[in-house]
Protein backbone atom coordinates (compact mmCIF):
# COMPACT_ATOMS: atom_id res chain seq x y z
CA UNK A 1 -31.01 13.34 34.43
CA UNK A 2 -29.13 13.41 30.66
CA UNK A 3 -25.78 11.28 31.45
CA UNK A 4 -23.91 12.14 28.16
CA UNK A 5 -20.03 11.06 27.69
CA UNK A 6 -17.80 14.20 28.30
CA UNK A 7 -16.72 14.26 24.58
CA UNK A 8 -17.20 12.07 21.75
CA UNK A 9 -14.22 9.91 20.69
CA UNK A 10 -12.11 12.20 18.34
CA UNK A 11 -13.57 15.87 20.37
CA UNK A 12 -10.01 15.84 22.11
CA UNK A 13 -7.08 17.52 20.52
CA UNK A 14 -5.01 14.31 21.66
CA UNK A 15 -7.32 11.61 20.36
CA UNK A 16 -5.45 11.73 17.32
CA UNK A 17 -5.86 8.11 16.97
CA UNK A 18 -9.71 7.99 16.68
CA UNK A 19 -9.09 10.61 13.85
CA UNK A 20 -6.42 8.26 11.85
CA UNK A 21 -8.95 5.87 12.08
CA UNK A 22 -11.60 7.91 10.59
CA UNK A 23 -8.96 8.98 8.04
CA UNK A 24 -8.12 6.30 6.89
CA UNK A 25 -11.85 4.56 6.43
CA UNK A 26 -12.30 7.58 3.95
CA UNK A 27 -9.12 7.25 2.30
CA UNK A 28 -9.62 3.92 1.57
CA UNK A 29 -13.11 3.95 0.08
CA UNK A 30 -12.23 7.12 -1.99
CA UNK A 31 -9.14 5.10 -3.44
CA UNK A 32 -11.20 2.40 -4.45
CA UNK A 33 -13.46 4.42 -6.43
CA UNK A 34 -10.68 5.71 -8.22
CA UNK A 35 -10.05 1.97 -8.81
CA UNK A 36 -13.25 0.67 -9.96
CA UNK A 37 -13.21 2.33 -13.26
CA UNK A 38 -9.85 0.00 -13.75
CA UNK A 39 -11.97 -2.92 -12.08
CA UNK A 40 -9.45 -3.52 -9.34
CA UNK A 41 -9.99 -3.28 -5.90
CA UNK A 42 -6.79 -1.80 -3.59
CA UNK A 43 -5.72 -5.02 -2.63
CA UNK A 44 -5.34 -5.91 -6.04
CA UNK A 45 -2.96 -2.48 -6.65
CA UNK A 46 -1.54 -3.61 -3.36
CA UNK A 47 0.00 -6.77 -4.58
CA UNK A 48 0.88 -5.51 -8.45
CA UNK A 49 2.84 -3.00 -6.45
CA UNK A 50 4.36 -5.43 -4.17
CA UNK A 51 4.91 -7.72 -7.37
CA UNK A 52 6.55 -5.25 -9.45
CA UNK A 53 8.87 -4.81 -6.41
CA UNK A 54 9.87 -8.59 -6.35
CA UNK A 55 9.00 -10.31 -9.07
CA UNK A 56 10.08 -13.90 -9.52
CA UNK A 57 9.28 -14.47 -5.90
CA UNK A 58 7.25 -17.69 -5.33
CA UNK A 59 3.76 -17.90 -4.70
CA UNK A 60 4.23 -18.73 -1.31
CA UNK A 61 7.51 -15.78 -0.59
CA UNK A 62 5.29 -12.83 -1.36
CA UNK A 63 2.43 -14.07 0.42
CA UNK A 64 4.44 -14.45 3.74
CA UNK A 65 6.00 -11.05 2.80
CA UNK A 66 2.46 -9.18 2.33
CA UNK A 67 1.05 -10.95 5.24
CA UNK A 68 -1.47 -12.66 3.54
CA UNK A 69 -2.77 -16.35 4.32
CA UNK A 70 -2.07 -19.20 1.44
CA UNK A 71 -5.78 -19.30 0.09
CA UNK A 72 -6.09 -15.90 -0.15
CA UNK A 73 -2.98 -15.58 -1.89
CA UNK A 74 -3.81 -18.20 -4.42
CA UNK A 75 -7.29 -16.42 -4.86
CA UNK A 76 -5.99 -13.08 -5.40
CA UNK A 77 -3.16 -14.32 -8.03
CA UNK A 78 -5.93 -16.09 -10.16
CA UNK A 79 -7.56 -13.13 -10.09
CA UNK A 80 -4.48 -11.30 -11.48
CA UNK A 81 -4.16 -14.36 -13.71
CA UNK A 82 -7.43 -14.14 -14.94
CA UNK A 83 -7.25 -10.54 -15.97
CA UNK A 84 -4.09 -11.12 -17.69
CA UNK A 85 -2.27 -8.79 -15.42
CA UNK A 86 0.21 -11.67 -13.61
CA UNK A 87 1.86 -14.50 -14.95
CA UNK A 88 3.16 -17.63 -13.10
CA UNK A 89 6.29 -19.48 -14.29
CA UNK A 90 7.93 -22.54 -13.23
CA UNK A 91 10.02 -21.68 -10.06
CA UNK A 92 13.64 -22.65 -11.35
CA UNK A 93 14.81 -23.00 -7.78
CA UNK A 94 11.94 -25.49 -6.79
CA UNK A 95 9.76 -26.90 -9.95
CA UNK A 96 7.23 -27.66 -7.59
CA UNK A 97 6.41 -23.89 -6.87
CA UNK A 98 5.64 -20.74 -9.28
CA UNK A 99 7.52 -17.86 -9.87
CA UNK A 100 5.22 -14.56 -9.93
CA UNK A 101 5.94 -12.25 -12.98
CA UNK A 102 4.29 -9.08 -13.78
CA UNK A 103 2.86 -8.82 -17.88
CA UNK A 104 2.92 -6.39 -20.07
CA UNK A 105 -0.56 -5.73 -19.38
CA UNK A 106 0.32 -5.98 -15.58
CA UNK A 107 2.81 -3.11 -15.77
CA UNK A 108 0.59 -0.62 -18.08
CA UNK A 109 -2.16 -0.99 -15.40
CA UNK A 110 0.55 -0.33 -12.66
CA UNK A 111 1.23 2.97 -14.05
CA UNK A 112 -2.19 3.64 -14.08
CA UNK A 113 -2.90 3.00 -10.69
CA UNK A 114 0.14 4.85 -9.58
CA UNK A 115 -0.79 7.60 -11.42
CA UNK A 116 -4.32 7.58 -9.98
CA UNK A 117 -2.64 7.36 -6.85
CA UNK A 118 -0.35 10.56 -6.87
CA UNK A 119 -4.00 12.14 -7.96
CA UNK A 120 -5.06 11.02 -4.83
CA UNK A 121 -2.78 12.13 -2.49
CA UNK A 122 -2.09 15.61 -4.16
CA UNK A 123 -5.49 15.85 -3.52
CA UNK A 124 -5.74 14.73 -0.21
CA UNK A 125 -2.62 17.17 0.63
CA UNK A 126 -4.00 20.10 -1.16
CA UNK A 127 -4.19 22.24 1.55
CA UNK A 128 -0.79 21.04 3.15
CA UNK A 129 2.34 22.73 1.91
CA UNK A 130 5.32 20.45 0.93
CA UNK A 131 6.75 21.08 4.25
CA UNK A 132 3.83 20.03 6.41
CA UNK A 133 3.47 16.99 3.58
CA UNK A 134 7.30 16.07 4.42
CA UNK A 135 6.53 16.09 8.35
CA UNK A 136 3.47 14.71 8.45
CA UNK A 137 4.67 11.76 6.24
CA UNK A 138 7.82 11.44 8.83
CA UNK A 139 5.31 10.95 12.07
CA UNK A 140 3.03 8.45 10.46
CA UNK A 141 6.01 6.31 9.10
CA UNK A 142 7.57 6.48 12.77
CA UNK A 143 4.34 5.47 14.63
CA UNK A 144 3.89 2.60 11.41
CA UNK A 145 7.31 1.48 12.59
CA UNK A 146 6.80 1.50 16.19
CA UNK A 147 3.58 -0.80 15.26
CA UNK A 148 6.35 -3.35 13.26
CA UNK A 149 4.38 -2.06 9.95
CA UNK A 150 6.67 -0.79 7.18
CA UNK A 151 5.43 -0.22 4.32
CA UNK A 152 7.05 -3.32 2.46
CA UNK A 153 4.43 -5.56 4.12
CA UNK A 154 0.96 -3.23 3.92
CA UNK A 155 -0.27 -5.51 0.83
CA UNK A 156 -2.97 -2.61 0.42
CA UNK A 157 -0.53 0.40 0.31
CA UNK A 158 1.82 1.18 -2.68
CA UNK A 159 5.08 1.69 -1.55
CA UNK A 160 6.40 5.69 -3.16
CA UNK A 161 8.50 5.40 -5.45
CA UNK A 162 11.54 7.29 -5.68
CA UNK A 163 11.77 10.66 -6.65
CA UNK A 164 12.00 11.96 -10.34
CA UNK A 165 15.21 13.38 -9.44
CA UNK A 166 16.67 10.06 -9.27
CA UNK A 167 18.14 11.55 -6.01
CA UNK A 168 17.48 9.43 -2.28
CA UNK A 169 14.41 9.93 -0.90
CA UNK A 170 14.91 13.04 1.93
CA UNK A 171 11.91 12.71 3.79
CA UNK A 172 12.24 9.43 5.51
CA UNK A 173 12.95 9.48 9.20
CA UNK A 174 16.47 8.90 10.60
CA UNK A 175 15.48 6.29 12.73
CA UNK A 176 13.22 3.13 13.13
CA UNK A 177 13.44 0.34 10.88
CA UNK A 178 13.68 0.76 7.15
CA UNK A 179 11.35 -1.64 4.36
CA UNK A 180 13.31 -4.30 5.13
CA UNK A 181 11.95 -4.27 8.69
C-alpha cells in the first residue's frame, strides 16, 4: 500500500507560513545577485543601512542593536573598513571604543544598493497593485511585530525610507510596536 502525506507542506491555502518561508529563500538569493556585481553580500547592505541610520554609534551599540555577536561584528566592520566603505573614529564618549561613520564611498554605494533594492521589489510586486502592495506590507509588519522583529534590528533588511513626498509614511499599521521596538 502507497502511504503518501495528505498534502505537501505549502498545498493548504492556510499554510501560509511554509510559503513565507519559501519566499523569502528566493528573495534573498535573488537580492544577492543583484549585490554581487557591487561585491557585497546583504548583510553587508544590511549594516551600511543600519549605519547610515546611526552613525557615530560604537562598535559594540550597533552590534547589540542589529543582533549580531561581537566577532562577527568586528569581522563584518573590517570588511567595510577594508573596502573603504566605513570608517572608525575615536569614540569621544569612551576613547577606549570606536565610533562607526559611514564614507563618502560608503554613502555612494548606499544609494546604489537602495536603488537596486526598489528594482527589486517593484519587481517582485509587479503584479500587485499599490493597494494590495500597501496591505500586504501592513500584515507582514504586524506578524514581524508579533515575532518582537521590527525592522530596526533585521541587520539583513534595509529599513524604507521615507517617501519622496517628504510626507509620513501611510502604510504602517496602527498598532504593534514601532522601530524603536
Amino acid at each position: 500500500m502507497d502511504e503518501r502525506p495528505a498534502s505537501p507542506p505549502g498545498a493548504d491555502q492556510e499554510d501560509f507560513a511554509y510559503l513565507l518561508v519559501q519566499l523569502g529563500l528566493l528573495l534573498a538569493r535573488q537580492f544577492g545577485e543583484r549585490l554581487a556585481p557591487f561585491g557585497l553580500e546583504p548583510r553587508h547592505a544590511g549594516m551600511l543601512t543600519r549605519l547610515a541610520a546611526h552613525e557615530g554609534l560604537s562598535q559594540q551599540a550597533l552590534g547589540e542593536l542589529i543582533g549580531l555577536n561581537p566577532t562577527r561584528m568586528v569581522f563584518l566592520v573590517d570588511e567595510l573598513e577594508q573596502r573603504g566603505l566605513v570608517e572608525r573614529r575615536r569614540n569621544t564618549a569612551d576613547r577606549r571604543s570606536y565610533a562607526l561613520y559611514l564614507t563618502g564611498q560608503g554613502r555612494d554605494t548606499l544609494r546604489q544598493i537602495q536603488a537596486a533594492g526598489n528594482r527589486h521589489q517593484d519587481e517582485i510586486g509587479a503584479s500587485l497593485t499599490q493597494a494590495e502592495r500597501s496591505q500586504l506590507a501592513n500584515l507582514l509588519r504586524r506578524l514581524a511585530a508579533e515575532q518582537g522583529i521590527t525592522e530596526d534590528n533585521l541587520p539583513g533588511i534595509p529599513p524604507r525610507p521615507p517617501p519622496a513626498n517628504g510626507q509620513p509614511r501611510t502604510d504602517r499599521p496602527a498598532h504593534g510596536p514601532g522601530p524603536t521596538g
